[in-house]
Protein backbone atom coordinates (compact mmCIF):
# COMPACT_ATOMS: atom_id res chain seq x y z
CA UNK A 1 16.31 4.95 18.57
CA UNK A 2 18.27 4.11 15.30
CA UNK A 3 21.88 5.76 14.80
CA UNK A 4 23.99 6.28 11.69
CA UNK A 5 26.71 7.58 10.85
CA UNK A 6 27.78 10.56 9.85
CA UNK A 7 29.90 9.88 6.33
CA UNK A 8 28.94 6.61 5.53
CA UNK A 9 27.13 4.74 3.34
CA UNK A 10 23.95 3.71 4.54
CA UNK A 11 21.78 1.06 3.46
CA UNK A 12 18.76 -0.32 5.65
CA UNK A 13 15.18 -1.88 5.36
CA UNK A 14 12.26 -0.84 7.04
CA UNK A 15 8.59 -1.97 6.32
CA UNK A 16 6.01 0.56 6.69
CA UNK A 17 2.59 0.22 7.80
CA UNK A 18 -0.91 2.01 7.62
CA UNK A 19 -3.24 1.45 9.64
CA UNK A 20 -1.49 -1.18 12.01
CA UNK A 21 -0.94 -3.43 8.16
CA UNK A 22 1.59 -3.91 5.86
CA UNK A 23 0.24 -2.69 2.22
CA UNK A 24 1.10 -2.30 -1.61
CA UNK A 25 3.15 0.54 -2.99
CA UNK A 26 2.58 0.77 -6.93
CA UNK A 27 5.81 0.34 -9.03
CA UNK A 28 4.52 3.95 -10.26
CA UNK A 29 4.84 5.43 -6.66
CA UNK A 30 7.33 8.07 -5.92
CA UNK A 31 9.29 7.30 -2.53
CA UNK A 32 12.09 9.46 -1.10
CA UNK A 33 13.57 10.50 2.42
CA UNK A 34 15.33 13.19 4.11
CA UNK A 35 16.22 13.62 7.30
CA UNK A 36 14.93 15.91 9.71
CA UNK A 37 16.68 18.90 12.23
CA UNK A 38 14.58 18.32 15.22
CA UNK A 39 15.44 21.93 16.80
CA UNK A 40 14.22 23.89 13.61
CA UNK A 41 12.26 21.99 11.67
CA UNK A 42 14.35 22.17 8.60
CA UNK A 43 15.41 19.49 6.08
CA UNK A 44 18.96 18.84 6.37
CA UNK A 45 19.31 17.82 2.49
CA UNK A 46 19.16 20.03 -0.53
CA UNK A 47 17.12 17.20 -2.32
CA UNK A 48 14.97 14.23 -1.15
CA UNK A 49 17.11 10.87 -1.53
CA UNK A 50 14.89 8.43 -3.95
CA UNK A 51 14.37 4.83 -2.93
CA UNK A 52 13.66 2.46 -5.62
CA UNK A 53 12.26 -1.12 -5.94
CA UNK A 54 16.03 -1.94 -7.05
CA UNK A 55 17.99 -3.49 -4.12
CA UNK A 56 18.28 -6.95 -3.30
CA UNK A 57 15.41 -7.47 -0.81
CA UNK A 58 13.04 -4.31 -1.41
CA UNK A 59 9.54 -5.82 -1.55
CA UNK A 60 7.48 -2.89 -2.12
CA UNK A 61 3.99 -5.53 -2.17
CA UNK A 62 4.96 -5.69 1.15
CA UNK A 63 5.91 -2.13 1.66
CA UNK A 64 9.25 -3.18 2.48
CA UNK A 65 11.68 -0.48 1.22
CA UNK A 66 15.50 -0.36 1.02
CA UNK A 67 17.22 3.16 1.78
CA UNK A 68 20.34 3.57 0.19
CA UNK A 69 22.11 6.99 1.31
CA UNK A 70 25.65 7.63 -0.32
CA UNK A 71 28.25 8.48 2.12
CA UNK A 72 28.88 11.83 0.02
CA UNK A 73 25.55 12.63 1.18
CA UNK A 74 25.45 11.31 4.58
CA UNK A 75 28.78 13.50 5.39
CA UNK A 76 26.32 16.53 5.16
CA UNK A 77 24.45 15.50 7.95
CA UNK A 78 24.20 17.50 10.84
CA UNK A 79 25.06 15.24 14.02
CA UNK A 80 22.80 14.96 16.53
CA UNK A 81 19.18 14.09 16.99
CA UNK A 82 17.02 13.91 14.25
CA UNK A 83 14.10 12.25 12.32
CA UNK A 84 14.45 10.33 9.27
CA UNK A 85 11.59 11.09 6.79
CA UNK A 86 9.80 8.91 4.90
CA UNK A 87 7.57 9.78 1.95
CA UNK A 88 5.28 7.49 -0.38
CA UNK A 89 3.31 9.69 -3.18
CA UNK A 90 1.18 6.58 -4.70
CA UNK A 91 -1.77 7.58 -6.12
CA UNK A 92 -2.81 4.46 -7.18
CA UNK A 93 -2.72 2.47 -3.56
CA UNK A 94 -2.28 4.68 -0.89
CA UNK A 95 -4.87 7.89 -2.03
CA UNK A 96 -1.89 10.12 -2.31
CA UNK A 97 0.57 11.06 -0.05
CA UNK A 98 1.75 9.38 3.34
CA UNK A 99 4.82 10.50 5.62
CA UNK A 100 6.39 8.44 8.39
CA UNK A 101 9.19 9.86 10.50
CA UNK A 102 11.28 7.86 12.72
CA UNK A 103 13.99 9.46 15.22
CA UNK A 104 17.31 9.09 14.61
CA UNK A 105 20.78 9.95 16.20
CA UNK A 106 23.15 10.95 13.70
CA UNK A 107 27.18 10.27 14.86
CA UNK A 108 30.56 12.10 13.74
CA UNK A 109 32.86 9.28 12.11
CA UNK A 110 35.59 9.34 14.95
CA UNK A 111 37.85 6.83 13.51
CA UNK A 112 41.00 8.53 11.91
């Protein structure tokens, strides 16, 4: 299980796959994440976080994304286990919508 932490900035890669395969996500597709409160169900952000084909190493014809989460944001986490939320809206390559979630332990920044 992946862990973050609480008040940081975040950046990480992670290729997605349908059906067992790596696939295309149109430059037109809308991608975002939130993360997940695994005892209610809830959404822990107001607002999704976008992902964009920007970063250094994205490679979205791959369905490779980048996830870039300010620490401003990631300091409203609520620590403890949770699932990271991953949503592709493409409706030229995918038919629509597709969700992933992966679980995640968010940490408290202990270091003074």
């Amino acid at each position: 299980m992946a862990e973050i932490t609480r008040g940081d900035d975040l950046s990480f890669g992670i290729t997605l796959r349908k059906n067992d395969a790596t696939f295309t996500i149109d430059n037109t597709a809308v991608v975002g994440i939130n993360f997940v409160d695994v005892t209610n169900g809830k959404k822990m952000l107001s607002a999704d976080v976008a992902v964009t084909r920007d970063p250094t190493g994205s490679d979205w014809g791959n369905s490779y994304i980048i996830i870039d989460v300010p620490a401003a944001v990631s300091a409203t986490l609520i620590p403890g286990l949770s699932s990271l939320e991953i949503q592709v809206n493409d409706t030229v390559n995918t038919d629509g919508k597709l969700t992933w979630h992966m679980p995640i332990t968010v940490r408290k920044d202990t270091v003074a």
